[in-house]
Protein backbone atom coordinates (compact mmCIF):
# COMPACT_ATOMS: atom_id res chain seq x y z
CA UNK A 1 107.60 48.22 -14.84
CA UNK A 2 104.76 46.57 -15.29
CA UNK A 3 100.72 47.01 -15.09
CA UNK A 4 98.19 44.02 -14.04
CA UNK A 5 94.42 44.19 -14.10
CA UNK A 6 92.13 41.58 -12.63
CA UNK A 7 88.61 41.92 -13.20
CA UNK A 8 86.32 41.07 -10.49
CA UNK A 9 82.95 39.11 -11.78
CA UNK A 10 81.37 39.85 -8.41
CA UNK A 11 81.89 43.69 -9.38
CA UNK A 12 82.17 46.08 -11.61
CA UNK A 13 85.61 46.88 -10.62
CA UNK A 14 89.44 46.45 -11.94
CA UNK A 15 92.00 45.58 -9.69
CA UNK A 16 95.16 46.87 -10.87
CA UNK A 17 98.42 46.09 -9.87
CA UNK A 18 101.70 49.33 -10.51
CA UNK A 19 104.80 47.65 -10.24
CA UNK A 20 108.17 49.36 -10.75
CA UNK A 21 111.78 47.47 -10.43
CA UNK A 22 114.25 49.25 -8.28
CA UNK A 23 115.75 50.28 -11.29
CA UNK A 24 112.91 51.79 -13.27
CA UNK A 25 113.19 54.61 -10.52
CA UNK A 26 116.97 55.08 -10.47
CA UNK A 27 116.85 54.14 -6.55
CA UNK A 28 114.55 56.31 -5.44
CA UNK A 29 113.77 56.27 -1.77
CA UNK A 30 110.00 57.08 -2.53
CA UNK A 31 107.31 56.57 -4.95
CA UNK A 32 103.94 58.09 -5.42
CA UNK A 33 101.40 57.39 -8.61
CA UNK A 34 99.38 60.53 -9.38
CA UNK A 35 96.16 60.30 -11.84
CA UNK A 36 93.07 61.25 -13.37
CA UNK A 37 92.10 58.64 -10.45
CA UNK A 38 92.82 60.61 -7.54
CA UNK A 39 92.76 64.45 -9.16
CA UNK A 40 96.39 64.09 -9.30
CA UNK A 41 97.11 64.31 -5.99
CA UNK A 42 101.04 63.59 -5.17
CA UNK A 43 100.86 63.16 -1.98
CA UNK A 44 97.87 60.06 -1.77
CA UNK A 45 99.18 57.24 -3.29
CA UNK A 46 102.35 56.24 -1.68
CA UNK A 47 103.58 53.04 -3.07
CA UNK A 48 104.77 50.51 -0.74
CA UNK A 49 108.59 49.71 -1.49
CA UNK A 50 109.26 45.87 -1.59
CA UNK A 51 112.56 44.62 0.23
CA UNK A 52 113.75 43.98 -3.46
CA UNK A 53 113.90 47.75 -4.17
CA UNK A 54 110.65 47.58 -6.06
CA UNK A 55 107.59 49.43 -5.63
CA UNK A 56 104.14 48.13 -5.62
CA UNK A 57 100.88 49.95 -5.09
CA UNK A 58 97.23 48.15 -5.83
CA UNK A 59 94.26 50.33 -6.49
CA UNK A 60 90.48 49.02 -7.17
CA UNK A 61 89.34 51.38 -10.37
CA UNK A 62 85.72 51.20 -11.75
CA UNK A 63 85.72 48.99 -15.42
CA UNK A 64 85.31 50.90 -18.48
CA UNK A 65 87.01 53.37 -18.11
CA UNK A 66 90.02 55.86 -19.11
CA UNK A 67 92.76 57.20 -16.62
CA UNK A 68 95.77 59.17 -17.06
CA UNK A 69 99.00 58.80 -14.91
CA UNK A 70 102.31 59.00 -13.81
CA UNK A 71 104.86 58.06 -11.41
CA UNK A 72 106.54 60.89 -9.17
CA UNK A 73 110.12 60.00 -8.00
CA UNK A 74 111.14 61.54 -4.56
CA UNK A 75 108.75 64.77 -5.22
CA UNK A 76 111.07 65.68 -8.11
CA UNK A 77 110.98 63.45 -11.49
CA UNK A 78 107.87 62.73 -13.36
CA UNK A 79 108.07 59.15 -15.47
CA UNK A 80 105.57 57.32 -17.57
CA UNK A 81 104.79 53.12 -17.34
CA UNK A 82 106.29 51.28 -20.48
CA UNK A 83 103.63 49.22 -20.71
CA UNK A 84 100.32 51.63 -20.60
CA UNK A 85 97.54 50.75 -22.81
CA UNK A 86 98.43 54.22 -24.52
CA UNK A 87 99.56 58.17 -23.73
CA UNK A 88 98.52 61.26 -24.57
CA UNK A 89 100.11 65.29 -24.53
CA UNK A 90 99.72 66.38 -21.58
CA UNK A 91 99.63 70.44 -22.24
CA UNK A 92 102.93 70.73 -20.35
CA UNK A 93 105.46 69.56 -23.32
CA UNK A 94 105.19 65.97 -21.69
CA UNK A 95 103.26 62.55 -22.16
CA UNK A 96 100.94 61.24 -19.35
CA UNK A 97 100.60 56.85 -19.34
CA UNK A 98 97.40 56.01 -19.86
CA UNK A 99 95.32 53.29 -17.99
CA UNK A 100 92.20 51.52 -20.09
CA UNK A 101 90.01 49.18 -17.61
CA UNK A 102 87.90 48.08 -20.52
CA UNK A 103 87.03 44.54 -19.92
């Protein structure tokens, strides 16, 4: 797994990079990253799988700011990124990754 963050000096936005190996997700046929980003909507951020196995997904996110996430394998398993700036309780028993785009 792994998270990368450009920021743009043109704009006041982060470019950030989700990247899970083939077998972070225990060969799941599909992806999607849900977030304080996109009201944690499972259905709207498909990632695009990479002939590798991987998944990739890049999202433009305003700087300095806080998000919370998570990966959803195959509409069934919930799993966090590794390497998130932090996590937090999420009020269901769980941890959600968390995403800082502080510059």
């Amino acid at each position: 797994m792994s998270l990368k963050k450009q920021f743009l000096k043109s704009s006041d936005v982060c470019k950030v990079t989700f990247r899970l190996s083939k077998a972070d997700t225990n060969n799941a046929e599909k992806v999607n990253l849900a977030g304080s980003f996109n009201g944690w909507n499972t259905q709207s951020e498909l990632m695009s799988s990479l002939k590798s196995g991987d998944f990739t997904l890049t999202l433009s996110l305003p700087v300095n700011q806080e998000y919370e996430f998570r990966y959803l394998l195959n509409d069934t398993q919930w799993i966090n990124d590794p390497e998130a700036d932090a996590y937090a309780q999420n009020g269901l028993g769980e941890e959600n990754s968390i995403l800082k785009t502080s510059v």
